[in-house]
N, C-alpha and C. Protein backbone atom coordinates (compact mmCIF):
# COMPACT_ATOMS: atom_id res chain seq x y z
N UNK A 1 13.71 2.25 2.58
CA UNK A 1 12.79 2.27 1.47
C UNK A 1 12.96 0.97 0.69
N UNK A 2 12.16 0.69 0.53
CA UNK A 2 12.34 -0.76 -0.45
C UNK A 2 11.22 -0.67 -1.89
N UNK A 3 12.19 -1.16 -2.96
CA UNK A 3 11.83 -1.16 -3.92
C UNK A 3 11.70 -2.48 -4.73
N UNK A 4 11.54 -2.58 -6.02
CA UNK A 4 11.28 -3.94 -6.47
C UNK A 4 12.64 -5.00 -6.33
N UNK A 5 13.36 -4.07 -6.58
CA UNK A 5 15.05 -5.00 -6.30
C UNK A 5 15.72 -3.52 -6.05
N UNK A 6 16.97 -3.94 -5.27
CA UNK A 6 17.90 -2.92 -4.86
C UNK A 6 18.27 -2.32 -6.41
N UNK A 7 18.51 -2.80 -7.27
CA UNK A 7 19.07 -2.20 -8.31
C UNK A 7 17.55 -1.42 -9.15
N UNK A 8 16.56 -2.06 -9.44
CA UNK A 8 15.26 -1.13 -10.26
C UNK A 8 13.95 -1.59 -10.01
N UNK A 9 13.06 -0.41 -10.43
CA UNK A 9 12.08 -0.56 -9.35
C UNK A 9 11.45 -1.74 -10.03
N UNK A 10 10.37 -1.97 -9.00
CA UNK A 10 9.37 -3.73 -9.88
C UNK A 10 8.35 -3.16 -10.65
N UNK A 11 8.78 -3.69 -11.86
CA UNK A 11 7.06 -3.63 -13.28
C UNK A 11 6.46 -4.34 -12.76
N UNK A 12 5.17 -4.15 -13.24
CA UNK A 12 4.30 -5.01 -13.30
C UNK A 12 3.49 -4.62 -14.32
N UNK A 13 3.29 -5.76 -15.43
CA UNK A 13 1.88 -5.26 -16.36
C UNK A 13 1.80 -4.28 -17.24
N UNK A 14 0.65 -4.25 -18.10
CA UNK A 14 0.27 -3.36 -19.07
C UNK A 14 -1.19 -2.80 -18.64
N UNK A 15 -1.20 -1.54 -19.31
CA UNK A 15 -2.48 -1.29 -19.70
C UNK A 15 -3.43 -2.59 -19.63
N UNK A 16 -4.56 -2.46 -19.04
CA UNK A 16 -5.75 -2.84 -19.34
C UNK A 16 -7.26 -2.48 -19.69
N UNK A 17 -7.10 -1.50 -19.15
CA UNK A 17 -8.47 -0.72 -18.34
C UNK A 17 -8.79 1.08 -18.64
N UNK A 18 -9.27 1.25 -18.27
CA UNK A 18 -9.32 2.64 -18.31
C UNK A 18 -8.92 3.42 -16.69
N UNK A 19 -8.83 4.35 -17.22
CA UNK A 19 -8.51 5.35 -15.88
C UNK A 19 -9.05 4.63 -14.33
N UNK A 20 -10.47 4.67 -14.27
CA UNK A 20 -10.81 3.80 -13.70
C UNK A 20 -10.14 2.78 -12.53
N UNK A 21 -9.95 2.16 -13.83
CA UNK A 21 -9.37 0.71 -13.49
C UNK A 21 -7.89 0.73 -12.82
N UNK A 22 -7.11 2.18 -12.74
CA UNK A 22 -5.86 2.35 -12.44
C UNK A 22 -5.70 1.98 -11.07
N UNK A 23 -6.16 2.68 -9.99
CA UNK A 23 -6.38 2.84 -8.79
C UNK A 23 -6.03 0.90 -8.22
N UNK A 24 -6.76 0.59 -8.88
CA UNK A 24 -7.08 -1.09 -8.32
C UNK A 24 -6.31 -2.07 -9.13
N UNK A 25 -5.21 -1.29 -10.12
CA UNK A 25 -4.19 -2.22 -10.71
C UNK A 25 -3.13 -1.69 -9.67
N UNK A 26 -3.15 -0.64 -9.13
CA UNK A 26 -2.07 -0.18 -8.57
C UNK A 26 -1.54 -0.64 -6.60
N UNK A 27 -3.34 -1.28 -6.52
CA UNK A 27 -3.40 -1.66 -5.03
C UNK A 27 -2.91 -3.66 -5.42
N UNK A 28 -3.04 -3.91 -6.67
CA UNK A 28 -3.15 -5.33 -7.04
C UNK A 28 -1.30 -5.47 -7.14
N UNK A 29 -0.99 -4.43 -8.00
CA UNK A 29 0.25 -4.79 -7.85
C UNK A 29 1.43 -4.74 -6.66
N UNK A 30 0.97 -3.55 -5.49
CA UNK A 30 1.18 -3.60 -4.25
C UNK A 30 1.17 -5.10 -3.86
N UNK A 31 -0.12 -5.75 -3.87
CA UNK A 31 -0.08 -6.69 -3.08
C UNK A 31 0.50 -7.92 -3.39
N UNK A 32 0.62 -7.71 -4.75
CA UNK A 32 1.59 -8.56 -5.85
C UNK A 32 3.12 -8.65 -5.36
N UNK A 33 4.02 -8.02 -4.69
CA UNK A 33 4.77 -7.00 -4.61
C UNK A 33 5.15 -7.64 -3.42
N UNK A 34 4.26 -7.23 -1.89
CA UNK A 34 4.18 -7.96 -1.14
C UNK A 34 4.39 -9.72 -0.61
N UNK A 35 3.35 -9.78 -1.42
CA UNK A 35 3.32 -11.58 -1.73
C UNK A 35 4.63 -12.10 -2.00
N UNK A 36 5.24 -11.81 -2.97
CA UNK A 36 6.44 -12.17 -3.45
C UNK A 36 7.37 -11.87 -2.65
N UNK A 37 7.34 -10.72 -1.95
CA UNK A 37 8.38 -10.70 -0.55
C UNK A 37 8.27 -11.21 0.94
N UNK A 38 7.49 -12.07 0.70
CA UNK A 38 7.10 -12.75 1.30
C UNK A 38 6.22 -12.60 2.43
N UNK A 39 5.54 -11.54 2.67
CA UNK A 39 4.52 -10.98 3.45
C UNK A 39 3.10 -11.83 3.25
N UNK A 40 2.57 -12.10 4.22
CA UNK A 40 0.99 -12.90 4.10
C UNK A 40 0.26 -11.58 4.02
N UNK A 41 -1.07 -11.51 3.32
CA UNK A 41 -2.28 -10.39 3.14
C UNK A 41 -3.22 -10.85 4.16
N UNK A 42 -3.99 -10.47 4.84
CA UNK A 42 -4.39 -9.98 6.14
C UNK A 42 -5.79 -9.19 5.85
N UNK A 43 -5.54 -8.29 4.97
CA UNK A 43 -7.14 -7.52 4.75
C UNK A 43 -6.74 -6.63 3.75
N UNK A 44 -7.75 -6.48 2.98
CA UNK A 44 -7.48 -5.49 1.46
C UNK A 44 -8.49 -4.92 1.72
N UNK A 45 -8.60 -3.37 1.26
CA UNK A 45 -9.60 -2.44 1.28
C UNK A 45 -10.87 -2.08 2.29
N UNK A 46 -10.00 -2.79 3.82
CA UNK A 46 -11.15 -2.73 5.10
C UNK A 46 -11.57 -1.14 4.93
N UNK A 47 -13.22 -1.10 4.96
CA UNK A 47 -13.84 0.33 4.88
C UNK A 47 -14.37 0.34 6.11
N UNK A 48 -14.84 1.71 6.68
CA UNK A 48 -15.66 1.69 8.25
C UNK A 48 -15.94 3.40 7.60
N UNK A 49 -16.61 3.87 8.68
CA UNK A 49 -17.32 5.52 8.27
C UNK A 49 -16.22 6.82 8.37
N UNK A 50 -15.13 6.13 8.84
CA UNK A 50 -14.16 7.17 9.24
C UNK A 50 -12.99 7.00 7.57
N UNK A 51 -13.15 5.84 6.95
CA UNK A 51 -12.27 6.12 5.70
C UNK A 51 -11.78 4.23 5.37
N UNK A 52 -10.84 4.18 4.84
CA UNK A 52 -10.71 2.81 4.59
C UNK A 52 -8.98 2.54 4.27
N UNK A 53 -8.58 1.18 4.61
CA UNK A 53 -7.51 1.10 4.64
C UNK A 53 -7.31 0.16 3.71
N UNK A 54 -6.05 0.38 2.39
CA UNK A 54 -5.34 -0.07 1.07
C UNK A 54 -5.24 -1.50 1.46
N UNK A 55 -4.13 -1.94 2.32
CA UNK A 55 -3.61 -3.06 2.53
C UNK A 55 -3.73 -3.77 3.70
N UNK A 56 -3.62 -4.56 4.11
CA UNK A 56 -3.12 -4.81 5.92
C UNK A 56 -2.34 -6.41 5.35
N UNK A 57 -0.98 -6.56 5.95
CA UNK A 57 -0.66 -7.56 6.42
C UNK A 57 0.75 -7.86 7.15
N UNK A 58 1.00 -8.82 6.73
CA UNK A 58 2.19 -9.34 7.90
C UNK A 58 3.34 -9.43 7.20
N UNK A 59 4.66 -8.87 7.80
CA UNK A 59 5.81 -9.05 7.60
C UNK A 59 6.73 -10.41 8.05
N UNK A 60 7.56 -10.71 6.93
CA UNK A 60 8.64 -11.99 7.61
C UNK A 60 8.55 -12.29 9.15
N UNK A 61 9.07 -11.02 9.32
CA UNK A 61 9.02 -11.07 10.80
C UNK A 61 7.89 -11.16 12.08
N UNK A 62 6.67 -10.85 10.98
CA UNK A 62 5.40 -11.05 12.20
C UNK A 62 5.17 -9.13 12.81
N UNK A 63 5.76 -8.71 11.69
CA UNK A 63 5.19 -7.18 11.69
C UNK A 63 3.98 -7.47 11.25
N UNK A 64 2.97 -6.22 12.23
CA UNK A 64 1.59 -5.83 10.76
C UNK A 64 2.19 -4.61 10.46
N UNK A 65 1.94 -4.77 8.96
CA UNK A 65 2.03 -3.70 7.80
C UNK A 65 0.72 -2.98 7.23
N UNK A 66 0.27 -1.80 7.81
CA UNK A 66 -0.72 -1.20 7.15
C UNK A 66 -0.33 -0.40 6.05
N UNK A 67 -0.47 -0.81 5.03
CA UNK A 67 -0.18 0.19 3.72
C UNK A 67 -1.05 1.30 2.98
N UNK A 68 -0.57 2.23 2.77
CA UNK A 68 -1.39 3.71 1.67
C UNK A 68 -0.69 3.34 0.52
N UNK A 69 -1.95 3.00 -0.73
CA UNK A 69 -1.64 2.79 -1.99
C UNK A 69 -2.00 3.92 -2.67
N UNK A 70 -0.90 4.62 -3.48
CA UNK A 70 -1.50 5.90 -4.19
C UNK A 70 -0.75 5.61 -5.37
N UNK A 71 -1.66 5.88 -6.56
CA UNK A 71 -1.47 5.18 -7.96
C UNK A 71 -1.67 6.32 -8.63
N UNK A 72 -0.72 6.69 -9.68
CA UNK A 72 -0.64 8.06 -10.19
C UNK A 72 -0.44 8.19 -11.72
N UNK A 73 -0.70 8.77 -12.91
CA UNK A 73 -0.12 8.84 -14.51
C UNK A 73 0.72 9.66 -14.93
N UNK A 74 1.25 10.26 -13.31
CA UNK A 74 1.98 11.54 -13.74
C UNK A 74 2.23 12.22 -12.37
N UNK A 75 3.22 12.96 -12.60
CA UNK A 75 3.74 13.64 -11.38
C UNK A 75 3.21 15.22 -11.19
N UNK A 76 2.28 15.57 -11.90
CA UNK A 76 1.75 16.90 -12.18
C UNK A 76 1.15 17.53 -11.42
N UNK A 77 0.79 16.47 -10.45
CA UNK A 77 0.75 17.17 -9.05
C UNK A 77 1.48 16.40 -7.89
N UNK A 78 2.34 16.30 -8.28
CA UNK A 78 3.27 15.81 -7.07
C UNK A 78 3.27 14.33 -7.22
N UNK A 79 4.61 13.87 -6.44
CA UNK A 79 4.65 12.36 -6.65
C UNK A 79 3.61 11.71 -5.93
N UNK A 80 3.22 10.47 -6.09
CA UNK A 80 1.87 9.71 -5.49
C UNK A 80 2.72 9.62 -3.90
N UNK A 81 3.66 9.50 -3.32
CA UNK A 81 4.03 9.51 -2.11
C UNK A 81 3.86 10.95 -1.49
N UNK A 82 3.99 11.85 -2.03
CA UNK A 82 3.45 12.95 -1.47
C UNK A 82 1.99 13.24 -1.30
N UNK A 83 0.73 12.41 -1.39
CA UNK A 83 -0.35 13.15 -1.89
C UNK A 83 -0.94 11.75 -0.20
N UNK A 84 0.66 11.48 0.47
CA UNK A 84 -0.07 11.16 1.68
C UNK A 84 0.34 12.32 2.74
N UNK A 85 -0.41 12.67 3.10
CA UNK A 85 -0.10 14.39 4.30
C UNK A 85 -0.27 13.89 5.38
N UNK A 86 0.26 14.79 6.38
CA UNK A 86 -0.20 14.67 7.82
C UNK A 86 -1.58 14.19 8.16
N UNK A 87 -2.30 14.97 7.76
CA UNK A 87 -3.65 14.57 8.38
C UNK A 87 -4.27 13.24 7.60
N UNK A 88 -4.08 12.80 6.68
CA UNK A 88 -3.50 11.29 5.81
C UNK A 88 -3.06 9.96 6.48
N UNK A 89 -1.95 10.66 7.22
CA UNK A 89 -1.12 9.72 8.27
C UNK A 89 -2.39 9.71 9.84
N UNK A 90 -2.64 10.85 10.12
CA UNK A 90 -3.38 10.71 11.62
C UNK A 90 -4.87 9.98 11.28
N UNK A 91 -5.25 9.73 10.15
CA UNK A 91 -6.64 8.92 9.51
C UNK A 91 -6.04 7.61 9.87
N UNK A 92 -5.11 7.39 9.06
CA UNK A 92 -4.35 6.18 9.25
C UNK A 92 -4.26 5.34 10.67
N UNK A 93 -3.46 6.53 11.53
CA UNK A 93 -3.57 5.67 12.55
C UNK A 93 -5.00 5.32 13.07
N UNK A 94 -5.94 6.13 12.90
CA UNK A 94 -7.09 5.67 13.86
C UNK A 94 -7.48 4.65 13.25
N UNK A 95 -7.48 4.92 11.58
CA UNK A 95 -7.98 3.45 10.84
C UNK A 95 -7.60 2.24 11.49
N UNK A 96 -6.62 2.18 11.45
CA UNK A 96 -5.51 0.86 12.20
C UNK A 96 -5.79 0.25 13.56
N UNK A 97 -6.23 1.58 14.35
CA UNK A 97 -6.25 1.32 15.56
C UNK A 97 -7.95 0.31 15.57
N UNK A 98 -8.57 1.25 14.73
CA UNK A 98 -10.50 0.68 14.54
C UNK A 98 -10.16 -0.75 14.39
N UNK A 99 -9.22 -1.06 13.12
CA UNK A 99 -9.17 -2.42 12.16
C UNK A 99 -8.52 -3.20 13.61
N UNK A 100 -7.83 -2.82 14.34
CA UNK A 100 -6.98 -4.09 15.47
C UNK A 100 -8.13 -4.28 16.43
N UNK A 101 -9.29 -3.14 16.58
CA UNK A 101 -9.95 -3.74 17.69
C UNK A 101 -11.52 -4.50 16.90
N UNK A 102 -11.84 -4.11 15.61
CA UNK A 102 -12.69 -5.27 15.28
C UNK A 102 -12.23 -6.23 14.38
N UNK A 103 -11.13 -6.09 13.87
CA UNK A 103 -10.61 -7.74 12.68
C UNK A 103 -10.50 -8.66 13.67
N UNK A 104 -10.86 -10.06 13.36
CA UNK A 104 -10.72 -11.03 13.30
C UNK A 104 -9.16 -11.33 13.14
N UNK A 105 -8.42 -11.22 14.05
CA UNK A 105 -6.78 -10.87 13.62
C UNK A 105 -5.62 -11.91 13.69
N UNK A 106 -6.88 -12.97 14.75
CA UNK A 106 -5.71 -14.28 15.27
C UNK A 106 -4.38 -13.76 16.12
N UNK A 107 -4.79 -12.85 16.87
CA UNK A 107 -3.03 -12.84 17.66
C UNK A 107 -2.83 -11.21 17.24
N UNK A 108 -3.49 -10.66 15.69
CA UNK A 108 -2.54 -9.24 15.73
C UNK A 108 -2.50 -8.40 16.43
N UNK A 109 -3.36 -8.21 17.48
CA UNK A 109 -3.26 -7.02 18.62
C UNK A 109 -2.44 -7.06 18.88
N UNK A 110 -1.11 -8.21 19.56
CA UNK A 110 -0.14 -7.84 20.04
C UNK A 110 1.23 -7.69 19.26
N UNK A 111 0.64 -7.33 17.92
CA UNK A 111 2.24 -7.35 17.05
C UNK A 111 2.47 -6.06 16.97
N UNK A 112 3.98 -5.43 16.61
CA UNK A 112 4.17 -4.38 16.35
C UNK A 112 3.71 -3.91 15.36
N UNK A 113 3.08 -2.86 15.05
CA UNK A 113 2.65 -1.95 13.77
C UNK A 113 3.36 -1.17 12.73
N UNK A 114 3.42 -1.41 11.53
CA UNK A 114 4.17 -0.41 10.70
C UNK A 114 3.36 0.16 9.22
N UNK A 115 3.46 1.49 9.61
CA UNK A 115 3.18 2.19 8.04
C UNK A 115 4.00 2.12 6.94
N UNK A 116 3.59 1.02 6.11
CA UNK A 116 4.02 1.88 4.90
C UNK A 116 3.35 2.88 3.69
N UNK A 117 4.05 3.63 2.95
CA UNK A 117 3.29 3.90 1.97
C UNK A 117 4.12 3.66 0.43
N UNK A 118 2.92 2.92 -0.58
CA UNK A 118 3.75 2.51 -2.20
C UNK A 118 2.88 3.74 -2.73
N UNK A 119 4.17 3.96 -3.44
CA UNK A 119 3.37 4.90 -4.57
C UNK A 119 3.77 4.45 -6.22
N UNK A 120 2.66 4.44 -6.48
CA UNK A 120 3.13 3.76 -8.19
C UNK A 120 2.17 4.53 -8.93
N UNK A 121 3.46 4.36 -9.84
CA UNK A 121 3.47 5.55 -11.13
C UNK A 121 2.98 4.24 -12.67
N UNK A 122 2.26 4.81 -13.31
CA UNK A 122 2.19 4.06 -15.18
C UNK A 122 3.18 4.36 -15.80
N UNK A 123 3.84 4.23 -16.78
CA UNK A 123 5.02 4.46 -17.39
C UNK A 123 4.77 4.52 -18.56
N UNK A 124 5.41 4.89 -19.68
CA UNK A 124 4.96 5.09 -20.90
C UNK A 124 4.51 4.11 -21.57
N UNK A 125 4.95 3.19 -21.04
CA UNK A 125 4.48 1.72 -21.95
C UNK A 125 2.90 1.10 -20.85
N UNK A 126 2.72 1.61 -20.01
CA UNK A 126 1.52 1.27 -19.39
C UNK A 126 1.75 0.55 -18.36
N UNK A 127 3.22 0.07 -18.36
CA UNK A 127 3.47 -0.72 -16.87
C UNK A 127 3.63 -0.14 -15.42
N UNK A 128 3.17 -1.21 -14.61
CA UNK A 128 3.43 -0.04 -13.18
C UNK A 128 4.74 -0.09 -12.72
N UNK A 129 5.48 1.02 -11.68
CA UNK A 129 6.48 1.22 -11.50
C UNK A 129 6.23 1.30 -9.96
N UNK A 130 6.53 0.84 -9.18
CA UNK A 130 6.11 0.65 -7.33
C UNK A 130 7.36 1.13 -6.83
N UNK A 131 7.07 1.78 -5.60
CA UNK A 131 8.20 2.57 -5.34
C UNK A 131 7.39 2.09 -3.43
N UNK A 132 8.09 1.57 -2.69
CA UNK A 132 7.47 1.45 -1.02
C UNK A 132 8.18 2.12 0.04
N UNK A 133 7.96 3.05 0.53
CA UNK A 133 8.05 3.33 1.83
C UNK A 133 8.27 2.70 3.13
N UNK A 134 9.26 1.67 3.40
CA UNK A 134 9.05 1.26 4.68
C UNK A 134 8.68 1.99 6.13
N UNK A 135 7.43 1.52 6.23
CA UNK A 135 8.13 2.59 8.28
C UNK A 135 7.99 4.12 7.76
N UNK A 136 6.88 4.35 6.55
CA UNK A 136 6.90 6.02 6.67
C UNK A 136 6.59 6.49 7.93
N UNK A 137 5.84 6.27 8.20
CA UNK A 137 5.14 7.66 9.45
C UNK A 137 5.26 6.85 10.73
């Protein structure tokens, strides 16, 4: 599992926006998150008729990383890492599989694939709190 640093998780930010606006501070700071760990971005929010995928990109190593961003104000129904399910994960893969055979990928067909999923929480002061999943599913 990797988090913002081994010792606490990574802020990012305040309030800006309304409710709304949460969802897409929460995929921004993902990729914020990413970036800084040195991962290249690859594709943000690829849609097709079967559903759409949060993140796509590349690891240090020349992993692709498909990510589930779930952005939450509260745990009141469960943590945002839980509110990815089985049938969540099997969307996923086909998503992934759709995105490798029409992106424009330069080479990614033949890299290894990995799920992750971030789940980030607002905090009382309005900042986000990112919590990542390496290699969930």
């Amino acid at each position: 599992m990797a988090v913002g640093s081994p010792d606490q998780p990574f802020l990012v930010g305040h309030a800006d926006g309304g409710r709304g606006q949460l969802g897409l501070r929460g995929e921004e700071a993902v990729a914020e998150w990413y970036r800084g760990a040195g991962y290249t971005g690859v594709g943000r929010n690829w849609r097709c008729r079967d559903g759409e995928i949060d993140l796509v990109a590349v690891d240090p190593g020349g992993v692709l990383v498909v990510c589930e961003v779930k952005t939450r104000t509260s745990t009141a129904f469960g943590s945002p890492l839980d509110a990815v399910t089985a049938a969540k994960q099997k969307r996923l893969r086909r998503l992934a599989a759709r995105w490798l055979s029409e992106a424009p990928t330069g080479g990614a067909k033949t890299r290894p694939v990995r799920f992750d999923v971030a789940g980030v929480m607002e905090d009382r002061t309005g900042a986000l709190v990112i919590e990542i999943v390496d290699d969930a599913f």
